[in-house]
N, C-alpha and C. Protein backbone atom coordinates (compact mmCIF):
# COMPACT_ATOMS: atom_id res chain seq x y z
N UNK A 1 0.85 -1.18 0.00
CA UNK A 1 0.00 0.00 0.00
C UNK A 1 0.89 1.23 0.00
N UNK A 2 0.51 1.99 -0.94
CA UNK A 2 1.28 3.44 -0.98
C UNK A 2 0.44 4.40 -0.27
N UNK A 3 1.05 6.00 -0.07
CA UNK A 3 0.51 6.77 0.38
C UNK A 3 0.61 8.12 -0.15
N UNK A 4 -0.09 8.62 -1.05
CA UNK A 4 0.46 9.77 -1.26
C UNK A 4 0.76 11.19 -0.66
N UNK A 5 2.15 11.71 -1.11
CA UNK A 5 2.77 12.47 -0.24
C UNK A 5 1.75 13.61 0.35
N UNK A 6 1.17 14.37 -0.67
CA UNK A 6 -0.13 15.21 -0.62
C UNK A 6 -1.12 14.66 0.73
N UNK A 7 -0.97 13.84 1.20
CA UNK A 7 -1.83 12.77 1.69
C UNK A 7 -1.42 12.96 3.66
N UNK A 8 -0.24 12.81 3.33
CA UNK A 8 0.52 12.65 4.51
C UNK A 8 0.53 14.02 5.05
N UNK A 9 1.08 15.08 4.34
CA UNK A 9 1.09 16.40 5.05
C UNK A 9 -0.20 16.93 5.09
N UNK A 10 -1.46 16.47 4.58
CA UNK A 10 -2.77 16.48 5.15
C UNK A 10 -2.96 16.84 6.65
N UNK A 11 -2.60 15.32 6.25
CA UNK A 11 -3.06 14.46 7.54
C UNK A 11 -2.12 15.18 8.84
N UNK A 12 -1.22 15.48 8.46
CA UNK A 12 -0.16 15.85 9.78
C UNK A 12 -0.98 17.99 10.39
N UNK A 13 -1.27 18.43 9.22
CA UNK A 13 -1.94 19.76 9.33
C UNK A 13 -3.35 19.51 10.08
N UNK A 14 -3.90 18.83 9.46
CA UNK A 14 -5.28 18.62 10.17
C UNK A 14 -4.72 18.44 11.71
N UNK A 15 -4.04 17.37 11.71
CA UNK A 15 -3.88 16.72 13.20
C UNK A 15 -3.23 17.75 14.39
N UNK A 16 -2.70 18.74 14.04
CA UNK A 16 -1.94 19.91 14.40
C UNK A 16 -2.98 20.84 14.23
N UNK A 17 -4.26 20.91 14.09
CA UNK A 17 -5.00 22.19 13.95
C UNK A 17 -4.46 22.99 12.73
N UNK A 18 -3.83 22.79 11.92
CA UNK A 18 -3.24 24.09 11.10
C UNK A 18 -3.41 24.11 9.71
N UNK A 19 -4.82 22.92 9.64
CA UNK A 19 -4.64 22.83 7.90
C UNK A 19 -5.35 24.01 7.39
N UNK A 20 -5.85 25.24 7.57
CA UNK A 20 -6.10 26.62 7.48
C UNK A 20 -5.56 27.70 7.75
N UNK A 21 -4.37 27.41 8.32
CA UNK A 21 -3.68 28.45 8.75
C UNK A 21 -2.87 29.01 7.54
N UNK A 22 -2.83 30.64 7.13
CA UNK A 22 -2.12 31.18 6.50
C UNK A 22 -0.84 31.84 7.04
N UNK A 23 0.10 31.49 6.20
CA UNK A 23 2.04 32.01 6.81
C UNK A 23 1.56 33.28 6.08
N UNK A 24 2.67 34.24 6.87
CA UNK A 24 3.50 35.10 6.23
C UNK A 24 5.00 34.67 5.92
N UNK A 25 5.27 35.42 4.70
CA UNK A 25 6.66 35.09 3.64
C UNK A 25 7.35 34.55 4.39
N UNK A 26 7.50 35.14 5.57
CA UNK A 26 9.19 34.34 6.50
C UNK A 26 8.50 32.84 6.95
N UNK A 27 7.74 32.89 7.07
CA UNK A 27 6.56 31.74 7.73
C UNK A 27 7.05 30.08 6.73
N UNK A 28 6.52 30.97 5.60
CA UNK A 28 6.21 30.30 4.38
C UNK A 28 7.77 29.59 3.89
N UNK A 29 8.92 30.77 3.97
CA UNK A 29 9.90 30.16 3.77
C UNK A 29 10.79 28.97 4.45
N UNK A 30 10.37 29.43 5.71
CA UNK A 30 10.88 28.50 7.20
C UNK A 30 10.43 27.22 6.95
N UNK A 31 8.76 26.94 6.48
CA UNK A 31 8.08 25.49 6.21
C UNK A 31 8.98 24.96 4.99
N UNK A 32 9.18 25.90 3.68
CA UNK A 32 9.71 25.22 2.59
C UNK A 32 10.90 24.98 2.88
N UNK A 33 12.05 25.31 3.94
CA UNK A 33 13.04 25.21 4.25
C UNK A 33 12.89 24.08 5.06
N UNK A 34 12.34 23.43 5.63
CA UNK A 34 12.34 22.04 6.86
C UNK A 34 11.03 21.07 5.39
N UNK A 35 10.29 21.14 4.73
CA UNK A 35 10.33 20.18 3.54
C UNK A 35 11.04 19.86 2.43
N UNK A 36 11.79 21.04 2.11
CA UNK A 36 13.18 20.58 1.37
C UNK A 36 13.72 19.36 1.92
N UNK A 37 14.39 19.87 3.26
CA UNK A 37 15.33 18.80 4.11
C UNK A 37 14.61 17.92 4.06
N UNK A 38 13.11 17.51 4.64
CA UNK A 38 12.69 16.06 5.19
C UNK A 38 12.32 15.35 3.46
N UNK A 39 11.92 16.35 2.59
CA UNK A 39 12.76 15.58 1.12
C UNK A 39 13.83 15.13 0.72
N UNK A 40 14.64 15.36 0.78
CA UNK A 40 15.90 15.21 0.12
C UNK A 40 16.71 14.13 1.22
N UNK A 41 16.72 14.11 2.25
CA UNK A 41 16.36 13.38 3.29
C UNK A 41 16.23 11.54 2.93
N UNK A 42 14.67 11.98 2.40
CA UNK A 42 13.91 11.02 2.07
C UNK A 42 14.64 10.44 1.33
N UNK A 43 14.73 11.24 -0.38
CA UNK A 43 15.58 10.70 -1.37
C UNK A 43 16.80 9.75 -0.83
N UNK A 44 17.39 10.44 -0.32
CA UNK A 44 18.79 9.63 0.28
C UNK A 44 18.37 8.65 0.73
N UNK A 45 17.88 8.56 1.99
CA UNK A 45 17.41 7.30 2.18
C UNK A 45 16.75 6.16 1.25
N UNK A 46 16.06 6.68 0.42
CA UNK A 46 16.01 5.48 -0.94
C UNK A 46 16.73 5.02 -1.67
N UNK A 47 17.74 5.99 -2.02
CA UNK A 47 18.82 5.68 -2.56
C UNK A 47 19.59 4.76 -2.22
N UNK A 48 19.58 4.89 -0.75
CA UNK A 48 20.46 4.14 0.33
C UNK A 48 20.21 2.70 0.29
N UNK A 49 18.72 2.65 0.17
CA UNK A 49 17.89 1.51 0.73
C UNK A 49 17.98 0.44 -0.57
N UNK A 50 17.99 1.40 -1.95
CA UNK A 50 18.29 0.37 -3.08
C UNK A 50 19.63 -0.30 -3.21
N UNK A 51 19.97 0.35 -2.53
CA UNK A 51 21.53 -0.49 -2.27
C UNK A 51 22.00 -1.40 -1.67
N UNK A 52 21.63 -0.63 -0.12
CA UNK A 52 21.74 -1.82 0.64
C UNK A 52 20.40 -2.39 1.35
N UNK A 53 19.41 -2.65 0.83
CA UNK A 53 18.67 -2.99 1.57
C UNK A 53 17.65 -2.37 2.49
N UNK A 54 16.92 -2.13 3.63
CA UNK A 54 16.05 -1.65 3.80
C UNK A 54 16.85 -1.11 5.36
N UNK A 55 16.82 -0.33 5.95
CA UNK A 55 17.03 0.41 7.13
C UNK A 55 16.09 0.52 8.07
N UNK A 56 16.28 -0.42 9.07
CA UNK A 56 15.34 -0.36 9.99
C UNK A 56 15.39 0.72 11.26
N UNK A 57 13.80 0.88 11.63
CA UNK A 57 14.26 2.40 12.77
C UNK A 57 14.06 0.86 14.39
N UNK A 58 14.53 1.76 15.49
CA UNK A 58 14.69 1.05 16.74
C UNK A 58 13.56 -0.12 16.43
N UNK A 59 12.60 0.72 16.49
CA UNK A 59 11.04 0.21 16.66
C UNK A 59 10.92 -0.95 15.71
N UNK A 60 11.55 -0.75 14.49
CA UNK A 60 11.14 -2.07 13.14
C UNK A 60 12.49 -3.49 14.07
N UNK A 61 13.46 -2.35 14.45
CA UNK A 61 14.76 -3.72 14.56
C UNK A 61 14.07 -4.70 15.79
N UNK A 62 13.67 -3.79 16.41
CA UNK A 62 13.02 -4.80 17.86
C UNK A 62 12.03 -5.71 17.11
N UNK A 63 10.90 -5.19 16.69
CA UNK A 63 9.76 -6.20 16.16
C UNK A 63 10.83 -6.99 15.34
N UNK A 64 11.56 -7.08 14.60
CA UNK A 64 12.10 -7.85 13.33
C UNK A 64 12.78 -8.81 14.53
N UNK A 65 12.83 -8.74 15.63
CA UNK A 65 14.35 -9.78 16.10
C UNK A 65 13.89 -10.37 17.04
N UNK A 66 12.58 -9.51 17.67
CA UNK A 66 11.63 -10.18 19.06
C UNK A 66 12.90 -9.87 20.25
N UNK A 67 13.86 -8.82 20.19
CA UNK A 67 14.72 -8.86 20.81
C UNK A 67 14.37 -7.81 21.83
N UNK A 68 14.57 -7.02 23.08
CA UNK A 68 14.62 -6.15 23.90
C UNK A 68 15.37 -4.91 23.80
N UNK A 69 15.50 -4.01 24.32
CA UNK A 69 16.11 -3.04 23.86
C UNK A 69 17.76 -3.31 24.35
N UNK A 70 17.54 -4.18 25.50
CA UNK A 70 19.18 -3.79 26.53
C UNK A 70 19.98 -5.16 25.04
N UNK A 71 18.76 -6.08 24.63
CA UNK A 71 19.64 -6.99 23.45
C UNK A 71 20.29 -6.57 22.05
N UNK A 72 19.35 -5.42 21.86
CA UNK A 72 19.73 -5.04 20.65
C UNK A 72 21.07 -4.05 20.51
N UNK A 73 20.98 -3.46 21.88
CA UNK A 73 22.35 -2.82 22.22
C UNK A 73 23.56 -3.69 22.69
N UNK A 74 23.35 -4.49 23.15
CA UNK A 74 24.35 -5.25 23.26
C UNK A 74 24.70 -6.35 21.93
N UNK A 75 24.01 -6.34 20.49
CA UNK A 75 24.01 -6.80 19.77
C UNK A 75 24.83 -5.99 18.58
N UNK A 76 24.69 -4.81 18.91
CA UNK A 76 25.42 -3.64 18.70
C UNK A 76 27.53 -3.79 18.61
N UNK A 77 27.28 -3.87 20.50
CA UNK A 77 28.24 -3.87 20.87
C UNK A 77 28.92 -4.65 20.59
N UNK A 78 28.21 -5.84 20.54
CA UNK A 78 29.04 -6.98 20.08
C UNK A 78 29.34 -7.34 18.62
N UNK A 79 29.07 -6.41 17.69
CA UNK A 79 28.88 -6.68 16.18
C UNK A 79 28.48 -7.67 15.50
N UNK A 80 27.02 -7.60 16.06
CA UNK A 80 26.86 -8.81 15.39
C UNK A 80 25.22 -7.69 14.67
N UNK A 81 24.88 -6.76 14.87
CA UNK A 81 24.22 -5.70 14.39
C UNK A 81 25.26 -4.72 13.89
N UNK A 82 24.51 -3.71 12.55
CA UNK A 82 25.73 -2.49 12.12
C UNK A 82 24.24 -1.67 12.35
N UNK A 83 24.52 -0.48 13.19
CA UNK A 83 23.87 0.53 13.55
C UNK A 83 24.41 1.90 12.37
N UNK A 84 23.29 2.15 11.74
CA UNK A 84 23.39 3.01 10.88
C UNK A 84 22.98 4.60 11.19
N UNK A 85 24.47 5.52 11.78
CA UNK A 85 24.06 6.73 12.05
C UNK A 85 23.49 7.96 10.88
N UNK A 86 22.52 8.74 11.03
CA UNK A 86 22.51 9.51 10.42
C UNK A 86 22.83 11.34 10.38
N UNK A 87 22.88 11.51 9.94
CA UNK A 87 23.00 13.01 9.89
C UNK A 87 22.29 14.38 11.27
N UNK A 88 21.40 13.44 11.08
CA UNK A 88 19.86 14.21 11.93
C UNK A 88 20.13 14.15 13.16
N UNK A 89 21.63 12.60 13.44
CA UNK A 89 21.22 12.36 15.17
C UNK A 89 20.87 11.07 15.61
N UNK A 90 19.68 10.36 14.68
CA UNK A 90 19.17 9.16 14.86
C UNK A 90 19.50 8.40 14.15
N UNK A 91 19.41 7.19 14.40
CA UNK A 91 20.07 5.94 13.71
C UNK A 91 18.79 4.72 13.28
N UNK A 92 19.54 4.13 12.11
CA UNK A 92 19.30 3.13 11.90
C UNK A 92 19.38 1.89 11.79
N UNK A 93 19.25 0.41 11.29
CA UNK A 93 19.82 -0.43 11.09
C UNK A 93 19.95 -1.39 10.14
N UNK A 94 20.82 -1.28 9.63
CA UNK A 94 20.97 -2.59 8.52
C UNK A 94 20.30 -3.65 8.71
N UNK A 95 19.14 -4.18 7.68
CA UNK A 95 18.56 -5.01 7.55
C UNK A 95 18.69 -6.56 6.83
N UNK A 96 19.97 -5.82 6.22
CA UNK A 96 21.23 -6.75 5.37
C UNK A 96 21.83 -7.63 5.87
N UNK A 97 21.83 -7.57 7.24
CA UNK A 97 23.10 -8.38 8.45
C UNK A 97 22.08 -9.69 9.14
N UNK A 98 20.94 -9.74 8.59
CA UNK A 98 20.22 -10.34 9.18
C UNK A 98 19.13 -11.79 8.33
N UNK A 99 18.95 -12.58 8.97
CA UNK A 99 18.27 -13.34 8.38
C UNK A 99 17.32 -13.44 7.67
N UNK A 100 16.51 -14.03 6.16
CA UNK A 100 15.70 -13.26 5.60
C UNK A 100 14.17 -14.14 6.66
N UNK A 101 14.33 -14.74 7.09
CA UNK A 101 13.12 -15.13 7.78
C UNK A 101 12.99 -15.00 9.14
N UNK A 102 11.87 -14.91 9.56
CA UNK A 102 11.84 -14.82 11.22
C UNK A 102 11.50 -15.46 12.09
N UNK A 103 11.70 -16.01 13.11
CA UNK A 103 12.07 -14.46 13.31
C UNK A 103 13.71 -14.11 13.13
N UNK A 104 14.40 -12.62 13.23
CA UNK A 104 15.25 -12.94 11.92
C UNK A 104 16.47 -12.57 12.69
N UNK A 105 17.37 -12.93 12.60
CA UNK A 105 18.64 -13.27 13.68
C UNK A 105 19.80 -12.72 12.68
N UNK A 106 20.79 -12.58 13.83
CA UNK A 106 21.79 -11.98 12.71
C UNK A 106 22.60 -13.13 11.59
N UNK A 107 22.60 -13.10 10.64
CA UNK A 107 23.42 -14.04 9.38
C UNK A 107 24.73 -14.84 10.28
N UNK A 108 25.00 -15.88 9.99
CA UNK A 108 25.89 -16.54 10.50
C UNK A 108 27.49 -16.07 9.55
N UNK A 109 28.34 -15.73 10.62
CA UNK A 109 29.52 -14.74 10.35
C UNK A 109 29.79 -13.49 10.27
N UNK A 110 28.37 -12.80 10.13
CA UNK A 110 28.17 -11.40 9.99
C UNK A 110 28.75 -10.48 10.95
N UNK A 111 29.52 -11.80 12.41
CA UNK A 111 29.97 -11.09 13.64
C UNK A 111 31.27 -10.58 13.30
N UNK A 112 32.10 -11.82 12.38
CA UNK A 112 33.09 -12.05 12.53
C UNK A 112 33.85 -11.01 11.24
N UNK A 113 32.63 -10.46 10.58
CA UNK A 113 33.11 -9.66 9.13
C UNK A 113 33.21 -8.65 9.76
N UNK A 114 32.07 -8.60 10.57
CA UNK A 114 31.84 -6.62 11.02
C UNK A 114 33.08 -6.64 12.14
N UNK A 115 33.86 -7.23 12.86
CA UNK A 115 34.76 -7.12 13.53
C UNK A 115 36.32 -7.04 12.67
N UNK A 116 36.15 -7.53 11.57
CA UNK A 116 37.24 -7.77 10.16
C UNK A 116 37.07 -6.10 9.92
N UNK A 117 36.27 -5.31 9.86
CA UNK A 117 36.45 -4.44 9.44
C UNK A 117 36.63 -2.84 10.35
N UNK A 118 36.70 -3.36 11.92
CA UNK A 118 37.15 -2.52 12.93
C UNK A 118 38.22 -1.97 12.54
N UNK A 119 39.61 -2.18 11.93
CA UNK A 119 40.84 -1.83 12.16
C UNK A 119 40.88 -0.93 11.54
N UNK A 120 39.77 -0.93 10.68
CA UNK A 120 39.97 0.56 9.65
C UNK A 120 39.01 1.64 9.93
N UNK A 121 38.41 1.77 11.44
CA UNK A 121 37.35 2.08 11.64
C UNK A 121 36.99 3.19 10.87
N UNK A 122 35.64 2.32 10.19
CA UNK A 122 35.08 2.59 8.87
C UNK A 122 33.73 2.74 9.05
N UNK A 123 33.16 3.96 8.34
CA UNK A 123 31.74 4.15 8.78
C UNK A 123 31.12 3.30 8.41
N UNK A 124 30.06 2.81 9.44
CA UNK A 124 29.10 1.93 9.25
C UNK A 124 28.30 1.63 7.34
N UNK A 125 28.08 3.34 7.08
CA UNK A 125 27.39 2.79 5.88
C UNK A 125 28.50 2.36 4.56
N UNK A 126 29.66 2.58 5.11
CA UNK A 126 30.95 2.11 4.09
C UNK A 126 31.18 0.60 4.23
N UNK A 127 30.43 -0.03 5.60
CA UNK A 127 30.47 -1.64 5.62
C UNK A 127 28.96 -1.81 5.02
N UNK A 128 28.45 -1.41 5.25
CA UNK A 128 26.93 -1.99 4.63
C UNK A 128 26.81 -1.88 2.97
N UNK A 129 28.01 -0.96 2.41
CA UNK A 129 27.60 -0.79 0.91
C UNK A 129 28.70 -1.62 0.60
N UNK A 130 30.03 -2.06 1.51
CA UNK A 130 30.96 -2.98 0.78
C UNK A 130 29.92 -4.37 0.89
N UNK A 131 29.20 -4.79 1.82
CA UNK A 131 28.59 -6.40 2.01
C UNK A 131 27.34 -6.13 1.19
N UNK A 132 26.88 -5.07 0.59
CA UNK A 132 25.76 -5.30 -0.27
C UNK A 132 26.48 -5.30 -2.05
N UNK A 133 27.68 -5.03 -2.12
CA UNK A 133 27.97 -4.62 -3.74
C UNK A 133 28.64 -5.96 -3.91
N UNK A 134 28.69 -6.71 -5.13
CA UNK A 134 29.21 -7.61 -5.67
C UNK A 134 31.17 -7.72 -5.35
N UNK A 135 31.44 -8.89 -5.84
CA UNK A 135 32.58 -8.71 -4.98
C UNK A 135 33.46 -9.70 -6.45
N UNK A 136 33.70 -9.68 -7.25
CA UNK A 136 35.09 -10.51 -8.28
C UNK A 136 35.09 -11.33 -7.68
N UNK A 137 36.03 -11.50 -5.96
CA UNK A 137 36.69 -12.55 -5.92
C UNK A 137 35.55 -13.60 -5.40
N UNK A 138 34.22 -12.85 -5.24
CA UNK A 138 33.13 -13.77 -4.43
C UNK A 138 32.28 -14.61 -6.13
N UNK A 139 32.77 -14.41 -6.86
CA UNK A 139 31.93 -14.78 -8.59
C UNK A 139 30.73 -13.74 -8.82
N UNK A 140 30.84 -12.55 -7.95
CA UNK A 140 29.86 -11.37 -8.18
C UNK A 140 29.25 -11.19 -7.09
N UNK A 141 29.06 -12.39 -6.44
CA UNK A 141 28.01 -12.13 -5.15
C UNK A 141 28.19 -11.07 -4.35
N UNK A 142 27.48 -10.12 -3.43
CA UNK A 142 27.67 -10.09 -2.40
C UNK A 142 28.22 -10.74 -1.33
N UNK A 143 29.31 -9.84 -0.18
CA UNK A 143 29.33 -10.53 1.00
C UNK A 143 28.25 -11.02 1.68
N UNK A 144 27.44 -10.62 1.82
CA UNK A 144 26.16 -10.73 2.61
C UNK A 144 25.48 -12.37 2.19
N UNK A 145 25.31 -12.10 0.53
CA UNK A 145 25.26 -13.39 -0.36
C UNK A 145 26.29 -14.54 0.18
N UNK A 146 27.16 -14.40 0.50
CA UNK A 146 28.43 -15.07 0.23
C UNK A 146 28.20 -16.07 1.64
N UNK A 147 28.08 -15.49 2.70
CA UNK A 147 27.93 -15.55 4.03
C UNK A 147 26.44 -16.29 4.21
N UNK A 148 25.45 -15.95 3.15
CA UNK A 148 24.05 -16.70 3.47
C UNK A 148 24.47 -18.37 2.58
N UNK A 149 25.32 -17.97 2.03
CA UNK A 149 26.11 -19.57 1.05
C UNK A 149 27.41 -20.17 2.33
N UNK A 150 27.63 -19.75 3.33
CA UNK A 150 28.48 -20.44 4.13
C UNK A 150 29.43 -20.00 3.68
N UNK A 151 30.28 -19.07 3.10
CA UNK A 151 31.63 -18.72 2.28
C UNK A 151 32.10 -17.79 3.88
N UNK A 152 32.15 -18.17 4.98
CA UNK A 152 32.64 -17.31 5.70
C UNK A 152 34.26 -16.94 6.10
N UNK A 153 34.83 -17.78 5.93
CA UNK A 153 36.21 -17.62 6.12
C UNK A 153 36.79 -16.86 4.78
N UNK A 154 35.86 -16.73 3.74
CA UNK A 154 36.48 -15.88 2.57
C UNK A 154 35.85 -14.73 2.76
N UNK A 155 34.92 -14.43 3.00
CA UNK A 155 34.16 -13.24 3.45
C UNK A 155 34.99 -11.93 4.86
N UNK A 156 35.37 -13.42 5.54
CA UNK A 156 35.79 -12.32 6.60
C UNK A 156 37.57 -11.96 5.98
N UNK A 157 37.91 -12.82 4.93
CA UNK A 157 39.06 -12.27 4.64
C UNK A 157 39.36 -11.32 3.49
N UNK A 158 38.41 -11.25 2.99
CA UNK A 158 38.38 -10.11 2.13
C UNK A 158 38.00 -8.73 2.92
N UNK A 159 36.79 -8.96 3.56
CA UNK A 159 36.90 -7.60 4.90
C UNK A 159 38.19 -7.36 5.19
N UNK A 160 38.89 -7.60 6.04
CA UNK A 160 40.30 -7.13 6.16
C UNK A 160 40.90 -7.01 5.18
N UNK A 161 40.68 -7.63 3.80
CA UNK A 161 41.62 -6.97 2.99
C UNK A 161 40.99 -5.64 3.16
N UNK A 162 39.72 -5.33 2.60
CA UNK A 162 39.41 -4.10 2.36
C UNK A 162 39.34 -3.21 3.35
N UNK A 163 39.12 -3.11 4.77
CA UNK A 163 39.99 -2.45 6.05
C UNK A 163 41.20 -1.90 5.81
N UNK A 164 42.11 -2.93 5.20
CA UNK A 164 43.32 -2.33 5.70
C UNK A 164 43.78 -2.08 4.39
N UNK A 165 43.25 -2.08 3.36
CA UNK A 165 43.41 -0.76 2.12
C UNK A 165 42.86 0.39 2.39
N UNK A 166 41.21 0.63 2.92
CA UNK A 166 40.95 1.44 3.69
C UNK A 166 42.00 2.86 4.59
N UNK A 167 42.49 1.50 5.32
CA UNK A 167 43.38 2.03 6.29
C UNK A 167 44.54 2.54 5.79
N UNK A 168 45.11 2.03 5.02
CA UNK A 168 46.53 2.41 4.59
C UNK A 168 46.36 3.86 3.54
């Protein structure tokens, strides 16, 4: 089900009392100045999402894992989740690192890649777009692919290669 955009900022004016309210110019510019951003915003994030996959907010990662909050942070910590910061402040999460069925657990090795790629500490969405893009030495696959095929000891060694080219 889609929603159209027209649709949504309706709905958000009504709900705010303000779907009648008239700006003045500075008014008017201030609103088009904070829908620019939560556009373009948006865009990125699709962009993002055709790439790597879908970005989950707190709220989707918990339902997706049946996990708790103190688990998902410590799932974090332990890399076996890649927490995807954004710009704004708030984060997201790679939906890529995880099992396609549920309830859906993190990919087997996915600990041991995302720790392969500490040494170069490398932004999160620079590991999520290396394990979503095809790889030569993998026959094209994805890491992510590679790792749902059991290829883990080649997976986590190509991470460190690419870390510590990264790094160097």
């Amino acid at each position: 089900m889609s929603t159209p955009l027209k649709k949504v900022v309706d709905d958000q004016l009504d709900a705010l009392g303000m779907a009648a309210e008239q700006l003045d110019a500075d008014d008017a510019k201030y609103v088009a100045a904070g829908v620019k951003n939560v556009l373009s915003s948006l865009r990125a994030r699709r962009v993002w999402e055709n790439h790597i996959g879908a970005i989950l907010t707190h709220k989707q990662m918990l339902d997706a894992t049946s996990w708790s909050k103190q688990n998902l942070s410590q799932a974090v910590k332990d890399s076996r989740v890649l927490r995807l910061p954004a710009a704004d402040g708030t984060s997201g999460y790679w939906s890529g690192g995880l099992t396609d069925s549920a309830p859906h657990v993190p990919i087997a090795g996915v600990k041991e890649v995302l720790k392969a790629w500490a040494s170069a500490d490398a932004q999160p969405w620079t590991i999520a777009s290396w394990m979503s893009t095809g790889q030569a030495e993998l026959g094209g696959r994805t890491p992510r692919a590679a790792l749902i095929d059991g290829d883990y000891p080649l997976v986590v060694t190509l991470a460190r290669r690419a870390a510590e080219r990264l790094s160097a």
